[in-house]
N, C-alpha and C. Protein backbone atom coordinates (compact mmCIF):
# COMPACT_ATOMS: atom_id res chain seq x y z
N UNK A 1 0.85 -1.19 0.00
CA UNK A 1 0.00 0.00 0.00
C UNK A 1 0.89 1.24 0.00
N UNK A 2 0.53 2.32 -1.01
CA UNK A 2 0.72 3.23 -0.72
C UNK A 2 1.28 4.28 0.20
N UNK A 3 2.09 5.22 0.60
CA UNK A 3 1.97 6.11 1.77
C UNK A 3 0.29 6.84 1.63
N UNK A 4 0.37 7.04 1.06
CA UNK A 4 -1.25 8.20 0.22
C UNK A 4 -2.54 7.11 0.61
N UNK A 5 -1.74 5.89 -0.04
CA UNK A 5 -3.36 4.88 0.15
C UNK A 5 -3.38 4.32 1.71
N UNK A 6 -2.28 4.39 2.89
CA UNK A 6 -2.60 4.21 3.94
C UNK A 6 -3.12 5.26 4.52
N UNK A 7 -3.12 6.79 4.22
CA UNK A 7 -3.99 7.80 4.78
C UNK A 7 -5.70 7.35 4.39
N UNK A 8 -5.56 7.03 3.24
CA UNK A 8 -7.31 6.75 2.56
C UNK A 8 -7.96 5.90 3.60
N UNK A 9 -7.29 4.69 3.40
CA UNK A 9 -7.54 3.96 4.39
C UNK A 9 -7.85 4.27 6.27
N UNK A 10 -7.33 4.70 6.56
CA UNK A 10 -7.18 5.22 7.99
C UNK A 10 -8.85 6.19 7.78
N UNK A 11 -8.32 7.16 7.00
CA UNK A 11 -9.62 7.67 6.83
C UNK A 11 -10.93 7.39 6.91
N UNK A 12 -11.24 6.38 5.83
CA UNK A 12 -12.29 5.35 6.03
C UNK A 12 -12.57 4.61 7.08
N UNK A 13 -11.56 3.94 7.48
CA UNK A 13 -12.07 3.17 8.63
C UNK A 13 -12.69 4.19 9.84
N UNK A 14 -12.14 5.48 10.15
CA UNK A 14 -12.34 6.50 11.48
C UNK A 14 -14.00 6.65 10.68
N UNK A 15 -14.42 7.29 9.10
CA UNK A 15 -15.46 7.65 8.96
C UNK A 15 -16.64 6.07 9.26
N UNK A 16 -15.84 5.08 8.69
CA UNK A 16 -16.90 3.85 9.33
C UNK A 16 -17.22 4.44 10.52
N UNK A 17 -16.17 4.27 11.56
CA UNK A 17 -16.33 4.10 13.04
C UNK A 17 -17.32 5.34 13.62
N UNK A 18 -17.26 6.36 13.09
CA UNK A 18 -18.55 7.30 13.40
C UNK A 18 -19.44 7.69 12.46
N UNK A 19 -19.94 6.21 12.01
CA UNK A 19 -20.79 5.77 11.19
C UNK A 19 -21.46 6.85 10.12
N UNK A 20 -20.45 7.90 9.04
CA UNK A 20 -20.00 8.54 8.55
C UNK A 20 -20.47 7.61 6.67
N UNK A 21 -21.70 8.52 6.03
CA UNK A 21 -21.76 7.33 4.87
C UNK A 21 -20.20 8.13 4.17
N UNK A 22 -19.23 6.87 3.43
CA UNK A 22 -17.95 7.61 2.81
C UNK A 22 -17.50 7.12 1.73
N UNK A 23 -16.85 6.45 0.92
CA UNK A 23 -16.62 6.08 -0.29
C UNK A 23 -15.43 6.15 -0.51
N UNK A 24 -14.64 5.31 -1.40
CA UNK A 24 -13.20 5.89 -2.19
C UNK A 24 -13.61 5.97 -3.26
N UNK A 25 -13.48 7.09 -4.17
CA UNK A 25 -13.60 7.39 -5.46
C UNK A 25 -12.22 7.23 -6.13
N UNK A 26 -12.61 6.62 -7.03
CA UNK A 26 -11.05 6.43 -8.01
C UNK A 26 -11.59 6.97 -9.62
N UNK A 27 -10.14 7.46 -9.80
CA UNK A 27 -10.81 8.65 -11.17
C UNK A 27 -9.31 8.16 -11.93
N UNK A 28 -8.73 7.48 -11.24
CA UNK A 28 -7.54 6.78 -12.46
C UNK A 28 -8.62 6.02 -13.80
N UNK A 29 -7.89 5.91 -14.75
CA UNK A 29 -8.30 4.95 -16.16
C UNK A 29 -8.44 3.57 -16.04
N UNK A 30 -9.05 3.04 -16.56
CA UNK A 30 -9.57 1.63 -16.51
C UNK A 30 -8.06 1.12 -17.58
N UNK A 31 -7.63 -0.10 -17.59
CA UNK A 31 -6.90 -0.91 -18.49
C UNK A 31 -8.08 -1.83 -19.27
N UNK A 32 -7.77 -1.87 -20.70
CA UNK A 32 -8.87 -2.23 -22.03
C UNK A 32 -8.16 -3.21 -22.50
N UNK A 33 -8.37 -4.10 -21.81
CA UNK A 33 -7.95 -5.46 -22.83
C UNK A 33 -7.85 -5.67 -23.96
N UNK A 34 -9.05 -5.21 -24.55
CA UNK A 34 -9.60 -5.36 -26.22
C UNK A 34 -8.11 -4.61 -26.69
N UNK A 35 -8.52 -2.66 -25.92
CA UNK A 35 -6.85 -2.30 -26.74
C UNK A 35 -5.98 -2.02 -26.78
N UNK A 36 -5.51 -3.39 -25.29
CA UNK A 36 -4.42 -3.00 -24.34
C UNK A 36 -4.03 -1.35 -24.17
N UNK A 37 -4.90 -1.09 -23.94
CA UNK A 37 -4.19 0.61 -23.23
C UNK A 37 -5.31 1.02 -22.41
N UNK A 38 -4.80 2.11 -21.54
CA UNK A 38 -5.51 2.47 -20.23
C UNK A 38 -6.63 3.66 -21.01
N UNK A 39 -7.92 2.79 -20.55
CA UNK A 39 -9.21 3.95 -21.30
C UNK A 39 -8.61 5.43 -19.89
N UNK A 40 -8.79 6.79 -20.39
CA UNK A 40 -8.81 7.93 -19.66
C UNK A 40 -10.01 7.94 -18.85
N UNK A 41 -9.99 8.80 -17.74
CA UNK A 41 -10.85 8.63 -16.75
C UNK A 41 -12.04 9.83 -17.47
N UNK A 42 -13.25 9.50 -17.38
CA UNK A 42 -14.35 10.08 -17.99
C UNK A 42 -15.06 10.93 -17.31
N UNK A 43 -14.71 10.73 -15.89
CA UNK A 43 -15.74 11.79 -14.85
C UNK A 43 -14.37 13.42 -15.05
N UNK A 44 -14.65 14.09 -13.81
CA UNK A 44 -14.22 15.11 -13.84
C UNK A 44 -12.84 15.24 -12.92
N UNK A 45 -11.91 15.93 -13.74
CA UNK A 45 -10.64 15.31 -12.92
C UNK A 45 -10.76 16.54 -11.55
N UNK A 46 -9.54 15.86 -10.86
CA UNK A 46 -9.56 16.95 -9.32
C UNK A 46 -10.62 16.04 -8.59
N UNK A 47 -11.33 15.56 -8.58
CA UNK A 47 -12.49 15.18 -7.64
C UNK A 47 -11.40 14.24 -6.50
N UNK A 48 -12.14 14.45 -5.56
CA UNK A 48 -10.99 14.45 -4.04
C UNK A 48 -11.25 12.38 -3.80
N UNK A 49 -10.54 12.07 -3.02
CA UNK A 49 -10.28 10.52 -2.96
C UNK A 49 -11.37 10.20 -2.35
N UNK A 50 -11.76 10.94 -1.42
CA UNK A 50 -12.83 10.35 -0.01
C UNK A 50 -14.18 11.27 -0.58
N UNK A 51 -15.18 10.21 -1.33
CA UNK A 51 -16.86 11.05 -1.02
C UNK A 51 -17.65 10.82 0.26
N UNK A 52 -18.50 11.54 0.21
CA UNK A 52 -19.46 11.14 1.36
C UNK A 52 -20.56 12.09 1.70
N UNK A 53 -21.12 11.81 3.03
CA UNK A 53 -22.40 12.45 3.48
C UNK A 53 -22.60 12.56 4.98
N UNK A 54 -22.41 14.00 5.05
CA UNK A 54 -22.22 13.78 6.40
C UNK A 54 -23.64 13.93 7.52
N UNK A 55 -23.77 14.23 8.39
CA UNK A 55 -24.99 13.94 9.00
C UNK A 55 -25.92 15.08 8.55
N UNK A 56 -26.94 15.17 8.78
CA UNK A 56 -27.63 16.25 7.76
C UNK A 56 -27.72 16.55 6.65
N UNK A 57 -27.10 15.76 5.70
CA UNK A 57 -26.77 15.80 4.31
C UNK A 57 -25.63 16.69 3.96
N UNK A 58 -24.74 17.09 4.60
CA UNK A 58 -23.77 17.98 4.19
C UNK A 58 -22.47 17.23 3.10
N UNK A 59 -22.26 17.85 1.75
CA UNK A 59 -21.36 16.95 0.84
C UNK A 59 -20.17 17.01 1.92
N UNK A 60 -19.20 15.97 1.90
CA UNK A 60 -17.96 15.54 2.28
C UNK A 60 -16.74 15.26 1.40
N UNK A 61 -16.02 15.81 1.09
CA UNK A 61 -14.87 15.44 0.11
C UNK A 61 -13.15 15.44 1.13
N UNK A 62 -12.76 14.48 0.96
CA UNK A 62 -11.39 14.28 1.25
C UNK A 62 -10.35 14.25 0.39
N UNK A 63 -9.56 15.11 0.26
CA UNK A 63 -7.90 14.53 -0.37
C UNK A 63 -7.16 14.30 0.62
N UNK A 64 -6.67 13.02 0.24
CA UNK A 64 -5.82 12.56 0.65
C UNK A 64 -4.30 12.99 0.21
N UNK A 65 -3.11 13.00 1.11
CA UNK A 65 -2.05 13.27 0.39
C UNK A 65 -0.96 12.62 1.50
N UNK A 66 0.05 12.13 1.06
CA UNK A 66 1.57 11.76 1.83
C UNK A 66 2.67 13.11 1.47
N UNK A 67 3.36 12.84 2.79
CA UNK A 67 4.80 13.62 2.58
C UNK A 67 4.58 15.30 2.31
N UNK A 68 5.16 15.29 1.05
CA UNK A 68 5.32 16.99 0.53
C UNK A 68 3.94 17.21 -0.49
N UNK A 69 3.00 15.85 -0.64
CA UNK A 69 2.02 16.31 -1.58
C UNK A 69 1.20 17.65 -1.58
N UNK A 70 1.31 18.29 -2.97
CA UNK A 70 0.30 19.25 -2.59
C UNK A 70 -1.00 19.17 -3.75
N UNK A 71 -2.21 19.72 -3.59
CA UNK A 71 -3.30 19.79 -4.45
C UNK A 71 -2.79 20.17 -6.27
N UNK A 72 -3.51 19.33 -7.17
CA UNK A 72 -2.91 19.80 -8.32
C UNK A 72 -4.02 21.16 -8.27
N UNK A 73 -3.82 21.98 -10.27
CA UNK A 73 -4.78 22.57 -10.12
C UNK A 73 -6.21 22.13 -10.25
N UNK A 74 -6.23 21.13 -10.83
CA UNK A 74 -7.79 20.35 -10.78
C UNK A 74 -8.47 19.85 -9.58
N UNK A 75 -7.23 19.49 -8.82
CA UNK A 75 -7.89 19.50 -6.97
C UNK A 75 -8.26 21.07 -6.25
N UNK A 76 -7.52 22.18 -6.56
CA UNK A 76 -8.16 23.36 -6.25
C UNK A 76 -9.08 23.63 -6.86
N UNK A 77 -9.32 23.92 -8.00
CA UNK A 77 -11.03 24.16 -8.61
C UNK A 77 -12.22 23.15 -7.89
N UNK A 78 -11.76 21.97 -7.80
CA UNK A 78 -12.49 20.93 -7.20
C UNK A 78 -12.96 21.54 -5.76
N UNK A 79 -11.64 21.79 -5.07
CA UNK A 79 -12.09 22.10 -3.88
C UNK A 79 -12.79 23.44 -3.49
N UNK A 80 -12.22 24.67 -4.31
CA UNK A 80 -13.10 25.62 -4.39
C UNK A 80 -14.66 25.61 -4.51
N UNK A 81 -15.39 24.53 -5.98
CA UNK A 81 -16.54 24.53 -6.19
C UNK A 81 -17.32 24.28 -4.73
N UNK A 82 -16.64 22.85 -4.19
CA UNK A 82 -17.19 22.06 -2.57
C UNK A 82 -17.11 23.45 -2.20
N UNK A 83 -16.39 23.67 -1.46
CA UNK A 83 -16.48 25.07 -0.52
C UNK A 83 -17.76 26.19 -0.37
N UNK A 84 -17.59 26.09 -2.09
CA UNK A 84 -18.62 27.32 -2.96
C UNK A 84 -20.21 27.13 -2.35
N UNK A 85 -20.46 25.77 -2.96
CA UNK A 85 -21.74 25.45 -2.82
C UNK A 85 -22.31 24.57 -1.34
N UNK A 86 -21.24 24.98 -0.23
CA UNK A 86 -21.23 25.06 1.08
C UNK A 86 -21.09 23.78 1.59
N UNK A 87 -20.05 22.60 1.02
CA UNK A 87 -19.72 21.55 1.16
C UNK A 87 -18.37 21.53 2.12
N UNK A 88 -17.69 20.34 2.91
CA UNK A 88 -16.99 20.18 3.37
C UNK A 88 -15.86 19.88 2.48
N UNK A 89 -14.61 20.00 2.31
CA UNK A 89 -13.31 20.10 1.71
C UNK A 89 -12.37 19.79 2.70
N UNK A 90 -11.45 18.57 2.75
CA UNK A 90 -10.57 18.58 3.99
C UNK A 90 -9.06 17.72 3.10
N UNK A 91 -8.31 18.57 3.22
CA UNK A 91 -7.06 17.95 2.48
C UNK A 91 -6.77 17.29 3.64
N UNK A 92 -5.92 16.02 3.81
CA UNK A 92 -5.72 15.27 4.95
C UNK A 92 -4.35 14.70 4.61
N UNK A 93 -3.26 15.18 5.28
CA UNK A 93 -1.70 14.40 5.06
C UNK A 93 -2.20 12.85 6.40
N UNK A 94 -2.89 12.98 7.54
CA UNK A 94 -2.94 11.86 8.58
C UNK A 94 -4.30 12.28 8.69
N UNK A 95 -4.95 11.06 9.41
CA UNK A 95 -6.54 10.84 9.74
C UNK A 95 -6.40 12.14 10.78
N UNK A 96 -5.94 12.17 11.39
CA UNK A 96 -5.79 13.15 12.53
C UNK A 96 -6.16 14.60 12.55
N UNK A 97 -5.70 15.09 10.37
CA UNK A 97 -6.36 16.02 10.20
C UNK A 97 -8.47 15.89 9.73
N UNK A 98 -8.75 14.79 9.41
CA UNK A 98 -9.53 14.48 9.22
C UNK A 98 -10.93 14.83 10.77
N UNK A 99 -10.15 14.24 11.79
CA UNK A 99 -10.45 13.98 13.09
C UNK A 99 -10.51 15.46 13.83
N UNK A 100 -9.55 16.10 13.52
CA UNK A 100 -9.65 17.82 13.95
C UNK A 100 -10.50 18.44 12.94
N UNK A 101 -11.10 18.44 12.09
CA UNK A 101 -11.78 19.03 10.97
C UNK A 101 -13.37 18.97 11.21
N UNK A 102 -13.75 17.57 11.53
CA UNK A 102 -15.10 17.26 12.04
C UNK A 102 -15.41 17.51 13.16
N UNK A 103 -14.45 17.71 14.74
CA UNK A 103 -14.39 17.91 15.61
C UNK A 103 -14.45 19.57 15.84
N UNK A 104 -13.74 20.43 14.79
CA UNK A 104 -14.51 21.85 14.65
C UNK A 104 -15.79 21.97 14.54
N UNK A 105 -15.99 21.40 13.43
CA UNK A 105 -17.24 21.27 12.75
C UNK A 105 -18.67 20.70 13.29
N UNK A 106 -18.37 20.16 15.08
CA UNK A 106 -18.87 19.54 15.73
C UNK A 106 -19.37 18.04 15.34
N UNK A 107 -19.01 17.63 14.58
CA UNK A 107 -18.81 16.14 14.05
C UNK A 107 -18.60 15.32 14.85
């Protein structure tokens, strides 16, 4: 696993545990047998690793990131729109930021 995919992980399991609906979204390309090459991802790029719903219906988006990662620009527009239309946005290097974020938020 990953450094990046053990944050996802951690993530998920804390949103299980406070029974948090959450998701991993994957927006990498499919591999095409038929023509051996990786089909491109069709949804909208930037969309954050972690979806979800938080209590009251509030959208939930997570990026995940290891080390020195930072947001590309398709993860800032991404995260701007969430923000915009009064959604949660939480870049997360450890669950921990995840865990201080909802805990503002009274989560």
């Amino acid at each position: 696993m990953t450094p990046e995919g053990a944050v996802v992980r951690a993530c998920l399991d804390f949103l299980e545990i406070k029974q948090i609906v959450a998701w991993r979204n994957n927006t990498t390309g499919v591999y095409d047998p038929a023509t051996k090459r990786m089909r491109k991802n069709s949804g909208r790029n930037g969309v954050a690793d972690i979806l979800g719903c938080l209590p009251g219906g509030r959208f939930l988006a997570i990026e995940c990131k290891a080390g020195r990662g930072k947001l590309s620009a398709d993860q800032v527009e991404f995260q701007r729109d969430i923000i915009r239309q009064g959604g949660l946005h939480i870049v997360a290097y450890r669950v921990e930021d995840v865990i201080e974020v909802l805990k503002e938020e009274g989560i």
